[in-house]
C-alpha atoms as a PDB file:
ATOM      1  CA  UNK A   1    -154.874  18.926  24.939  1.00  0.00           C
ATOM      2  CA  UNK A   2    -154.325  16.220  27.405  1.00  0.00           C
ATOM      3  CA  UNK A   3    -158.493  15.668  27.907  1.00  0.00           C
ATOM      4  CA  UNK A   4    -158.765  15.929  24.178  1.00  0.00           C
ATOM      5  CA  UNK A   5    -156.078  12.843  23.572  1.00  0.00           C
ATOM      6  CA  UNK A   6    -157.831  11.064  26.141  1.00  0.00           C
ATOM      7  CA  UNK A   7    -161.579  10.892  24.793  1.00  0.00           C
ATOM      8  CA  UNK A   8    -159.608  10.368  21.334  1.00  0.00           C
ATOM      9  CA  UNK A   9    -158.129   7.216  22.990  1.00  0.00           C
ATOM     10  CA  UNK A  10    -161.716   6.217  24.499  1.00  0.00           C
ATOM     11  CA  UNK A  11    -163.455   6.443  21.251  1.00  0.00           C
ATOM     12  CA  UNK A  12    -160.692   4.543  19.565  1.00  0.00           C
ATOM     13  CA  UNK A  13    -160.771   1.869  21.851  1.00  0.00           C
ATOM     14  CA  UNK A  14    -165.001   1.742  22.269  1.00  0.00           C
ATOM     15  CA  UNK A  15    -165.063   1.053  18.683  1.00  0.00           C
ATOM     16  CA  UNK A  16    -162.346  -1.621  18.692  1.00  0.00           C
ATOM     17  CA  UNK A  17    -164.214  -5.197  18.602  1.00  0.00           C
ATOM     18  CA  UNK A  18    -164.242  -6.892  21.825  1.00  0.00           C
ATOM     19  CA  UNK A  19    -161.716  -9.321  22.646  1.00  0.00           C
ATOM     20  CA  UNK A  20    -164.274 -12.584  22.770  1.00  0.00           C
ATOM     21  CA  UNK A  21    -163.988 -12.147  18.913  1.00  0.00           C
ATOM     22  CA  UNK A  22    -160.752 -12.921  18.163  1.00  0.00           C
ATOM     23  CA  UNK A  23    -160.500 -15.967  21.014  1.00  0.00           C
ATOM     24  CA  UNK A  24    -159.682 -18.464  18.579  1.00  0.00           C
ATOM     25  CA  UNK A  25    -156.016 -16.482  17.190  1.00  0.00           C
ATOM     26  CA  UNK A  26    -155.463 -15.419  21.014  1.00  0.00           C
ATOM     27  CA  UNK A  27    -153.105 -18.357  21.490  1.00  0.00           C
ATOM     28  CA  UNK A  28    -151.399 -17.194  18.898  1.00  0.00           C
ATOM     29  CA  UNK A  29    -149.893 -14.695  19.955  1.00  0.00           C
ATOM     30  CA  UNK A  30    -146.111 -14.365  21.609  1.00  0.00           C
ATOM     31  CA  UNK A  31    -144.469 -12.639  24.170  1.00  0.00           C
ATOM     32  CA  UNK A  32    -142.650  -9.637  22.503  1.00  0.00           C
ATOM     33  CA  UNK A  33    -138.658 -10.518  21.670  1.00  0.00           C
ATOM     34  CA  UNK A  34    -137.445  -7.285  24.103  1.00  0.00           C
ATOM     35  CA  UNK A  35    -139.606  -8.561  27.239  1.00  0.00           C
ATOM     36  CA  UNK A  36    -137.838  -9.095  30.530  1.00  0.00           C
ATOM     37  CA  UNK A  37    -136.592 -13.531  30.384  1.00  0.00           C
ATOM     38  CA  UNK A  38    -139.879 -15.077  31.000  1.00  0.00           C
ATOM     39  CA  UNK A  39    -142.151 -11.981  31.188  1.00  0.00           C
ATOM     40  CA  UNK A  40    -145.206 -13.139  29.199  1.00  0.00           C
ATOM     41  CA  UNK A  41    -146.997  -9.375  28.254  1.00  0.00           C
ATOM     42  CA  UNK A  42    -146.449  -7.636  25.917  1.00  0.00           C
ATOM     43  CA  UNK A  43    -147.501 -10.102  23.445  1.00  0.00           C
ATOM     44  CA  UNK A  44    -147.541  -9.544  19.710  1.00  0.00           C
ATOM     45  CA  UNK A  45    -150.379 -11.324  17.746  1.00  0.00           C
ATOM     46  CA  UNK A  46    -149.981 -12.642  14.070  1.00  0.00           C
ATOM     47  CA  UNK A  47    -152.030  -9.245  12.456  1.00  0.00           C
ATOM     48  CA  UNK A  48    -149.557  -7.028  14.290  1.00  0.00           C
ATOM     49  CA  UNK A  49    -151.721  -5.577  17.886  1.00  0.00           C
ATOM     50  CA  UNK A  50    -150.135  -6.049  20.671  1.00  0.00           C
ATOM     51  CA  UNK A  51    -151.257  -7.138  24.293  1.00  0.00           C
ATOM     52  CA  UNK A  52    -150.372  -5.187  27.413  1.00  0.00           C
ATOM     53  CA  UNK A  53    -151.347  -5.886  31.016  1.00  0.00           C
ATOM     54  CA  UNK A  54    -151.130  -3.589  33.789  1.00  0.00           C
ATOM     55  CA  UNK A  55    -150.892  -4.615  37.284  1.00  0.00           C
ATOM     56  CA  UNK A  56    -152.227  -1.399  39.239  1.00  0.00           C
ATOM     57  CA  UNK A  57    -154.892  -2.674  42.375  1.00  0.00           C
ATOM     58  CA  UNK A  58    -153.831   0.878  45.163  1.00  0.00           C
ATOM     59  CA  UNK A  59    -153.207   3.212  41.710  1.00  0.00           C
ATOM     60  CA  UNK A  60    -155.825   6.019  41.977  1.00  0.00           C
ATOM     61  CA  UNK A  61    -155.378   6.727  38.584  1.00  0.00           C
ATOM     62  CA  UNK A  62    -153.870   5.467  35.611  1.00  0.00           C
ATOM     63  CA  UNK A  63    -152.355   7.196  32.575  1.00  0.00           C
ATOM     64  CA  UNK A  64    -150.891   5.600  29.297  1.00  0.00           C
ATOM     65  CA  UNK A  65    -149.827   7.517  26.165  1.00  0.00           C
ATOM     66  CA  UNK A  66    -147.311   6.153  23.198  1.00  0.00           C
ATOM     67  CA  UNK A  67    -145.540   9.126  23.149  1.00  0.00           C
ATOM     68  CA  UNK A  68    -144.837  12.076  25.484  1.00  0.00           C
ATOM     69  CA  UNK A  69    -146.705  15.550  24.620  1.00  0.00           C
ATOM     70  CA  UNK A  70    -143.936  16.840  22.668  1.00  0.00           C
ATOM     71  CA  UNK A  71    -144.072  14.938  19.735  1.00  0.00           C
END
């Protein structure tokens, strides 16, 4: 089920327009009101997505999910 989420997530996000389009409303965006005092990601933008970064440069992998597998 795990591969299955995964290529969901991939075709979700190949299909999402790239971010060059919206580079006029990128500044306005905020950092979200529960971030760590002067943590700038997450940010929330004005139509509701939100902005992560993830700092990973030894990770041999990285895995993300919303919600564990038991929902």
């Amino acid at each position: 089920m795990t591969v299955a989420w995964f290529a969901l997530l991939l075709q979700v996000l190949q299909a999402a327009p790239p971010a060059q389009a919206d580079a006029p409303n990128a500044d306005a965006s905020v950092p979200a009101s529960s971030n760590i005092r002067g943590a700038e990601y997450p940010r929330i933008h004005p139509d509701g997505r939100v902005t992560f970064r993830i700092k990973a440069p030894d990770a041999q992998s990285v895995v993300f999910g919303f919600f564990d597998e038991q929902r």
